[in-house]
Protein backbone atom coordinates (compact mmCIF):
# COMPACT_ATOMS: atom_id res chain seq x y z
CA UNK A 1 52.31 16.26 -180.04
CA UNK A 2 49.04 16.11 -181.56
CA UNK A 3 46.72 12.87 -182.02
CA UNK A 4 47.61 13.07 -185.37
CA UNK A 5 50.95 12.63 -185.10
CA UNK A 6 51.14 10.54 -182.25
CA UNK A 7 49.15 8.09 -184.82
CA UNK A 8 51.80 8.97 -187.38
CA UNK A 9 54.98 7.52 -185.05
CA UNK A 10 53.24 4.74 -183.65
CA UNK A 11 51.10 3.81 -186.87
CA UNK A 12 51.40 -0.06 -186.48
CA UNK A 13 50.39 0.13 -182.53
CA UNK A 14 47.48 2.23 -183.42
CA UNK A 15 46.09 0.03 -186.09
CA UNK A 16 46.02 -2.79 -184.19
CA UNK A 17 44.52 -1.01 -180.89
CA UNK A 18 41.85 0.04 -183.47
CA UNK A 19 41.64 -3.88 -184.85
CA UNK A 20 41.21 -4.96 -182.03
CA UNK A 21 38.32 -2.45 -180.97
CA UNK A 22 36.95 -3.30 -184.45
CA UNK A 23 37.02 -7.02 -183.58
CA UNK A 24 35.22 -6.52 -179.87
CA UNK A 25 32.03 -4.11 -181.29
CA UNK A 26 31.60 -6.61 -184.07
CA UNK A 27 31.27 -10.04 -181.56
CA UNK A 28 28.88 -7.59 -178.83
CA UNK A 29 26.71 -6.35 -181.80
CA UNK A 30 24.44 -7.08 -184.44
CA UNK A 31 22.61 -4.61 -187.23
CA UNK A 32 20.48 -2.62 -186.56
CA UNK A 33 16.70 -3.90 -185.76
CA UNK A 34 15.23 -1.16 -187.80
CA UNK A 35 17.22 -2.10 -190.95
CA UNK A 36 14.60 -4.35 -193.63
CA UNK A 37 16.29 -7.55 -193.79
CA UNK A 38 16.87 -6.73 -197.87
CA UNK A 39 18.44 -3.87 -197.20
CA UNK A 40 20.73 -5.56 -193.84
CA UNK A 41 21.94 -8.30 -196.93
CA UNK A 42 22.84 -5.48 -199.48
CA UNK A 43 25.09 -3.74 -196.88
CA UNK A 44 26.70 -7.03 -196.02
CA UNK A 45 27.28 -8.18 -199.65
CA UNK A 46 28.82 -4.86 -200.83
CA UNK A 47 31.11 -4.93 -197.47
CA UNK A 48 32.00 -8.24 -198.66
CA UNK A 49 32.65 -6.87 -201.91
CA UNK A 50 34.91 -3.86 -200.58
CA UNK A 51 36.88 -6.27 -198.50
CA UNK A 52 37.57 -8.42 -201.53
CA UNK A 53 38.57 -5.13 -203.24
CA UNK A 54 40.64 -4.12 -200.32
CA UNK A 55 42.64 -7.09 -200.23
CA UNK A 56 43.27 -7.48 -204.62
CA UNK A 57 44.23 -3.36 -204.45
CA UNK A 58 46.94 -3.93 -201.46
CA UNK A 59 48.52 -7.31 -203.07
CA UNK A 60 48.34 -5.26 -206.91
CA UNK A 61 50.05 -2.36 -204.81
CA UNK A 62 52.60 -5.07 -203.88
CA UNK A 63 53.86 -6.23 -206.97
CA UNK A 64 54.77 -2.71 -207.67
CA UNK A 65 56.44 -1.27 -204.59
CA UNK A 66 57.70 -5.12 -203.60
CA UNK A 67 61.00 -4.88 -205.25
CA UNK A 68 61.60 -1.11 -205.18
CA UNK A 69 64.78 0.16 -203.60
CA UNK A 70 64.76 2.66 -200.33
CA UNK A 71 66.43 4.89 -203.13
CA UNK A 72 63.83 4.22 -206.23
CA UNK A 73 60.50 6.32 -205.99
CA UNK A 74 57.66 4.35 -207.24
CA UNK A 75 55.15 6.13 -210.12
CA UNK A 76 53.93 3.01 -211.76
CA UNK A 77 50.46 1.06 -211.22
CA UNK A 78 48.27 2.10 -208.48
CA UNK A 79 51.20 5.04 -207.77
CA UNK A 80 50.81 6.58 -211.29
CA UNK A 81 47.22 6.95 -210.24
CA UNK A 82 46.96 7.59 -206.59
CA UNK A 83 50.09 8.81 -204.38
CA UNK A 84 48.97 6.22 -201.45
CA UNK A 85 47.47 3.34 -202.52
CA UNK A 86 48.01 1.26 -199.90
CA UNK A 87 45.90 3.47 -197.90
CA UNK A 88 43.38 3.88 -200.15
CA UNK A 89 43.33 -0.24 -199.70
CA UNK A 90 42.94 0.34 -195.93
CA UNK A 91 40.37 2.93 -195.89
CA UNK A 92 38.27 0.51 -198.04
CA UNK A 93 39.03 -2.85 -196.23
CA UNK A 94 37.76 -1.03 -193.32
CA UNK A 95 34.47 0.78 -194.25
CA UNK A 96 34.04 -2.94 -195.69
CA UNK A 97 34.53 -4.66 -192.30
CA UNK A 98 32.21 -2.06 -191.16
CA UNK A 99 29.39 -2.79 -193.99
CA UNK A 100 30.08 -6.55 -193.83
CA UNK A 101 28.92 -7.11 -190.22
CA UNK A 102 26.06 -4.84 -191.33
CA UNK A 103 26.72 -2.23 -188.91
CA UNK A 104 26.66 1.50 -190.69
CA UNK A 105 27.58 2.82 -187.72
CA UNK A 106 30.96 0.58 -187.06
CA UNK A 107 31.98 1.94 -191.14
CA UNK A 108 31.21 5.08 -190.68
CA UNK A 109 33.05 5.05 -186.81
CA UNK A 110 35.76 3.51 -188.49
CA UNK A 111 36.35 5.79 -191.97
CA UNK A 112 35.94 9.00 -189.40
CA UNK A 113 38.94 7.33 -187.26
CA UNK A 114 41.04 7.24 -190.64
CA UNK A 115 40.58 10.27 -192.06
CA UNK A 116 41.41 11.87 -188.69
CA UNK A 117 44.85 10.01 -188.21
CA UNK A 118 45.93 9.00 -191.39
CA UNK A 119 46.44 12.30 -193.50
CA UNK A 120 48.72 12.92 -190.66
CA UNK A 121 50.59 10.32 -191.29
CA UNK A 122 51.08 11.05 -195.12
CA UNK A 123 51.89 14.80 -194.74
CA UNK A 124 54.49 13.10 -192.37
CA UNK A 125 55.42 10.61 -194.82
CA UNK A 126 55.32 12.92 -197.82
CA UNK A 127 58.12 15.71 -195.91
CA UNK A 128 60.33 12.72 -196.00
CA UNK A 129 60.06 11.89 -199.59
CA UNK A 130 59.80 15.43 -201.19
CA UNK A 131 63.50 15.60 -198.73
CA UNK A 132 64.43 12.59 -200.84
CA UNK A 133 63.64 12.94 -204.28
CA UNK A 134 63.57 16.63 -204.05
CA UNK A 135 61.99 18.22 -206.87
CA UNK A 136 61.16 15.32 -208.68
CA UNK A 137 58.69 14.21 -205.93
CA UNK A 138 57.27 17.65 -205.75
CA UNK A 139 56.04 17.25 -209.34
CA UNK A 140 54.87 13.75 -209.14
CA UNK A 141 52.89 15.61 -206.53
CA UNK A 142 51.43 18.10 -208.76
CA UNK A 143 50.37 15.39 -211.03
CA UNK A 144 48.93 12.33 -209.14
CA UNK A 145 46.33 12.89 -206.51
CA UNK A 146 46.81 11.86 -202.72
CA UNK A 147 43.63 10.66 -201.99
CA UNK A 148 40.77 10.01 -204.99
CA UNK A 149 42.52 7.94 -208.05
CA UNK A 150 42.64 9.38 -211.39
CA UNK A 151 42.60 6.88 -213.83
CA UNK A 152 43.47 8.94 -217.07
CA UNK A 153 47.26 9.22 -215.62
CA UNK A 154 47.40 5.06 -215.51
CA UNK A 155 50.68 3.95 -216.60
CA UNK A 156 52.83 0.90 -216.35
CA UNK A 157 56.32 -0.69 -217.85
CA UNK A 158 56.44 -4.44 -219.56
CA UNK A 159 57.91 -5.97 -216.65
CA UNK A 160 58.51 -5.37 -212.90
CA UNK A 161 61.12 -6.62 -210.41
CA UNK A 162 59.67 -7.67 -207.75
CA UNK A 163 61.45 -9.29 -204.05
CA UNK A 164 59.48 -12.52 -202.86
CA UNK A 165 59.84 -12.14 -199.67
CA UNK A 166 58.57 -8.44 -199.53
CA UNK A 167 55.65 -9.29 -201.98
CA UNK A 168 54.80 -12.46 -199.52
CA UNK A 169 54.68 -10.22 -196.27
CA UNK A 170 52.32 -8.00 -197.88
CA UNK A 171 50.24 -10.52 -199.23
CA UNK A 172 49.79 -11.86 -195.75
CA UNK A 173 49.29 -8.15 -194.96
CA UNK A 174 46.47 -7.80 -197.27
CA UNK A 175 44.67 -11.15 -196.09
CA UNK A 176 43.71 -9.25 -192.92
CA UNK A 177 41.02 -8.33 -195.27
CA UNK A 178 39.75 -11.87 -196.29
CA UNK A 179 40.35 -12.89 -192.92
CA UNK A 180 37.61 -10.35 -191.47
CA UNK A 181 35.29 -12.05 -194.27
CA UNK A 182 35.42 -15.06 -192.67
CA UNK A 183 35.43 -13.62 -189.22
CA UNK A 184 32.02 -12.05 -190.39
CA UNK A 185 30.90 -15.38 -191.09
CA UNK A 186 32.04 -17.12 -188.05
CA UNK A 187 30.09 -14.71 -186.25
CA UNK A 188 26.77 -15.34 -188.43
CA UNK A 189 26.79 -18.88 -187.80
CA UNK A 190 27.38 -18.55 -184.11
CA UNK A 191 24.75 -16.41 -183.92
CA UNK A 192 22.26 -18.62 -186.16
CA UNK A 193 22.73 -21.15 -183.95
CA UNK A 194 22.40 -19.18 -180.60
CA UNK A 195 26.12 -19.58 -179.53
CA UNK A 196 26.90 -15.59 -179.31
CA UNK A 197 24.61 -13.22 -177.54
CA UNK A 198 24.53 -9.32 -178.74
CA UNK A 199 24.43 -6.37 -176.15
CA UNK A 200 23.94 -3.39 -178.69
């Protein structure tokens, strides 16, 4: 089995591993020393604004697919524009966790990690649905993108059904995102006031 779809069965496991990781760079290291000090803040603000993004896209994503059926294929919203929006969310939350703690390196370590596991794990996740729906997946294929959203195909009904309690686990889902803001600030202030060292 390849890496890829190792990363494709055990998805969840993976993630977190890679979290985790995440979590343990960010507390050892701080930006860069050659980095102007305007330039360290812009990278920081526009992580914070990607994992602000990150977060609204996944819980938007929500209120569509939160009330759809294991038998109801989803083409409105963020899906009439995108085929996987949710991981669109992710790749952005974490190039943003990356940018936030002003360390290029940890974003760019981070968006290399998900484009080499995670188009695994849609081809895997695509078979299953073009076995599903059949043909009528096949040319929602042909029409909405997989990766890069096309806004031009945007489309959405009056109303949507939606199930609380699937919409409230991914809200809590998507406030991984706002919680790595404020992990990015705890960190700031600990090391403003000389509490945490940095090795790198």
């Amino acid at each position: 089995m390849t890496l890829a779809g190792h990363f494709a069965t055990h998805r969840l496991l993976w993630s977190r591993i890679i979290l985790i990781g995440a979590l343990l760079l960010a507390l050892v290291s701080e930006p860069p020393r050659y980095l102007p000090h305007w330039l360290a803040e812009s990278i920081e603000l526009s992580g914070y604004a990607l994992l602000v993004a990150a977060a609204l896209w996944r819980i938007w994503c929500l209120v569509f697919i939160g009330g759809a059926k294991n038998n109801e294929l989803v083409m409105d919203g963020p899906y009439s524009v995108v085929r996987n929006p949710l991981y669109v969310g992710t790749f952005l939350g974490a190039i943003g966790f990356g940018l936030a703690m002003a360390l290029p390196y940890l974003a760019a370590g981070l968006a290399i990690l998900f484009l080499l596991l995670y188009p695994g794990t849609v081809a895997a996740e695509e078979a299953r649905l073009a076995q599903i729906y059949g043909e009528r997946f096949r040319a929602y294929c042909a029409r909405v993108p997989r990766w890069i959203p096309e806004w031009s195909l945007y489309s959405e009904p009056e109303k949507v059904t939606v199930t609380p309690g699937r919409v409230r686990e991914g809200i809590l889902d998507a406030m991984w995102f706002l919680w790595a803001f404020a992990f990015v600030e705890m960190i700031d202030v600990l090391r403003e006031y000389h509490i945490l060292s940095s090795f790198f």
